[in-house]
Protein backbone atom coordinates (compact mmCIF):
# COMPACT_ATOMS: atom_id res chain seq x y z
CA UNK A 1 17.88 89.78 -51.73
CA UNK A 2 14.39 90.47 -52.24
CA UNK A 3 11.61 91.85 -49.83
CA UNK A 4 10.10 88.01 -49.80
CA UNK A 5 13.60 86.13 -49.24
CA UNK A 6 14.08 89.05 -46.55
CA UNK A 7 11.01 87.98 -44.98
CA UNK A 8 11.98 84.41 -44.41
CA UNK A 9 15.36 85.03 -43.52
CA UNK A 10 14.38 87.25 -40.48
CA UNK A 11 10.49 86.08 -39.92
CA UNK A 12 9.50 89.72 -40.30
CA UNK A 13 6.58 90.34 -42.66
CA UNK A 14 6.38 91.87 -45.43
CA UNK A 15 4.23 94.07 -44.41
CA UNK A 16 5.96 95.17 -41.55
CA UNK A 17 9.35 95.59 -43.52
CA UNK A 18 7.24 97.98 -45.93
CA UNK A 19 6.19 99.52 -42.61
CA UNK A 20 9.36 99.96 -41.65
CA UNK A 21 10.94 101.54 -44.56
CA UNK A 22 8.24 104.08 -45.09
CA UNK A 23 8.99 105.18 -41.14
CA UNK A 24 13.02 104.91 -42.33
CA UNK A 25 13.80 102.54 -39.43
CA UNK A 26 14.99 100.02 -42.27
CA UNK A 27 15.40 100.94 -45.71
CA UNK A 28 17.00 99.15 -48.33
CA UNK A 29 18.59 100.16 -51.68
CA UNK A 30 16.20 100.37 -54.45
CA UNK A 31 17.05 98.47 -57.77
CA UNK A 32 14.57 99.10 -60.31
CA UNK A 33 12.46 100.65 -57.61
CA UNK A 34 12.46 97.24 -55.73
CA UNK A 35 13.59 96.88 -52.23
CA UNK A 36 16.81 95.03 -52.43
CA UNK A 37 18.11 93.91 -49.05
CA UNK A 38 22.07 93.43 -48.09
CA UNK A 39 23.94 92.02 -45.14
CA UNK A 40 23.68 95.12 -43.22
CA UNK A 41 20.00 95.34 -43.54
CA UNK A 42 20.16 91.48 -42.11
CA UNK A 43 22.19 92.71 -38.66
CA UNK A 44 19.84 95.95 -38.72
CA UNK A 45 16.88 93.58 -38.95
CA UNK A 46 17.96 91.87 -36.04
CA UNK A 47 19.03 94.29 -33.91
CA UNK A 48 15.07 95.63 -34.48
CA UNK A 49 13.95 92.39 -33.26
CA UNK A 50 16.18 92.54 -29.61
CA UNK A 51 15.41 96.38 -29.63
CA UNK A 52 11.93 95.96 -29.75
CA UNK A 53 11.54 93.08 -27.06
CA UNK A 54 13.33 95.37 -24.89
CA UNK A 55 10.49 98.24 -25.16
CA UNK A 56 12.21 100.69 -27.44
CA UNK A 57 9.80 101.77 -29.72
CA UNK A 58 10.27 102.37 -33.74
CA UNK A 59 11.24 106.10 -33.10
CA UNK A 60 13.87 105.39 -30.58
CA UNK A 61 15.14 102.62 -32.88
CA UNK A 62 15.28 105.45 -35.83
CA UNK A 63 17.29 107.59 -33.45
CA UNK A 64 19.36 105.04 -32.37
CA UNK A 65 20.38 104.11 -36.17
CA UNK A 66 20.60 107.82 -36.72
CA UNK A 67 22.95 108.50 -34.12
CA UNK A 68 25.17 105.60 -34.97
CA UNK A 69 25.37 106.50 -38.63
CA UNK A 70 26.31 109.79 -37.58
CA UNK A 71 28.97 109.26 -35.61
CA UNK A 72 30.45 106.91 -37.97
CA UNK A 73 30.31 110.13 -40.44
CA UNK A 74 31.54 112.66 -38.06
CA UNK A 75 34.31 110.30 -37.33
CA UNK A 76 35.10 110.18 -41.23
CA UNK A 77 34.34 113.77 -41.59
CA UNK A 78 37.26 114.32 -38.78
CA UNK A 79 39.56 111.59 -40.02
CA UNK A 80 39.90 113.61 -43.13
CA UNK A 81 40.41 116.60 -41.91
CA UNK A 82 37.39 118.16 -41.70
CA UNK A 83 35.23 119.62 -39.02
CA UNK A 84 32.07 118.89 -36.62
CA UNK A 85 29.60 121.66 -37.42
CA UNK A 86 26.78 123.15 -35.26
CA UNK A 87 24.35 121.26 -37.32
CA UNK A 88 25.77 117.89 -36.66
CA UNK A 89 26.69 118.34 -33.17
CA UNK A 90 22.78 119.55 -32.21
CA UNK A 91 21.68 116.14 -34.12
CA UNK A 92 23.89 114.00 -32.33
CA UNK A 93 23.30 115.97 -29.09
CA UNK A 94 19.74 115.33 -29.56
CA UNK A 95 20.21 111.20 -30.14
CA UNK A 96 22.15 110.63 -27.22
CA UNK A 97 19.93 112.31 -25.20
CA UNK A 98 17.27 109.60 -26.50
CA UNK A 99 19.67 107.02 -25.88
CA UNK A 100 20.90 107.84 -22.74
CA UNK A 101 17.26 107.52 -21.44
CA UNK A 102 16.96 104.36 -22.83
CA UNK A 103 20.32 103.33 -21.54
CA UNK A 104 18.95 104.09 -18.00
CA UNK A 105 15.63 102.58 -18.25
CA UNK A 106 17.37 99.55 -18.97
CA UNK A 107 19.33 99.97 -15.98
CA UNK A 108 16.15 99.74 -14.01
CA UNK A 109 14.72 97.13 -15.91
CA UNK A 110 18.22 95.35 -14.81
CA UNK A 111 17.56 95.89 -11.37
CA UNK A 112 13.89 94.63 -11.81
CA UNK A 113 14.76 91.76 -13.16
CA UNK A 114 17.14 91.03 -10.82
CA UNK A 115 14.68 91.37 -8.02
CA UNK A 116 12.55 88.72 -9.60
CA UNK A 117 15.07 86.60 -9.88
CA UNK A 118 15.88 86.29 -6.55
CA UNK A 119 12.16 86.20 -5.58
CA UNK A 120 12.13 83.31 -7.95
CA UNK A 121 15.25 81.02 -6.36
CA UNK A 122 13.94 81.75 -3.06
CA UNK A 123 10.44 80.47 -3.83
CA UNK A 124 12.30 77.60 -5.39
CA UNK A 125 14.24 76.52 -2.58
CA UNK A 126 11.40 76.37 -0.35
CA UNK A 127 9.30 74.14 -2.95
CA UNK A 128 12.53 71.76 -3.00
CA UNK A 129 13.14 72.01 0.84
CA UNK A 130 8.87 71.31 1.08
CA UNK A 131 8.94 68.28 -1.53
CA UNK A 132 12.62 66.86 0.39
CA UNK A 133 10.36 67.81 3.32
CA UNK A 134 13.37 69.15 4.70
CA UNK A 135 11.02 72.72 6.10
């Protein structure tokens, strides 16, 4: 599909998906040197979205493609018989790092949340208890 169905279909701008294929977070296949989007760009889109309204920024998101596409070739690499070389295993050494810290700040952001949450029921239950005037 086109850069302006692509748009619609995951209310990201155009702008921004230009954005994001000059930073390669999300590049399409060219056709005619026009951006043509698939189904995999879709989920990739979306996954962006979530990423990004958890705090990862565009650079983690890159890495976090880039280590998934890796392993996926390192895994076919070593399917067929071939080998993990020092180049590939310092890249993907060097994306899980970034996701690992991600994968803990998340953690704490868990925790966080969790907090609030019960901070939240508690101030609840005293409103209900105050209007039942049950105090």
């Amino acid at each position: 599909m086109d850069i302006g169905e692509f748009s619609k279909s995951t209310g990201i701008s155009i702008d921004t998906l230009r954005y994001y294929d000059k930073l390669g977070v999300l590049t399409p296949r060219r056709v005619k040197a026009r951006r043509d989007y698939g189904e995999v760009d879709v989920e990739k889109a979306f996954a962006i979205i979530k990423l990004k309204k958890l705090n990862f920024s565009l650079e983690e998101i890159k890495a976090l493609f880039k280590l998934e596409d890796d392993i996926e070739a390192s895994q076919e690499s070593l399917t067929s018989g071939g080998e993990l070389n020092y180049e590939n295993s310092e890249a993907l050494s060097s994306c899980i790092k970034i996701v690992e810290e991600k994968y803990r700040e998340i953690e704490r952001q868990e925790e966080e949340l969790r907090q609030v949450k019960l901070s939240l029921g508690k101030m609840i239950d005293k409103a209900n208890k105050l209007i039942t005037n049950k105090y």
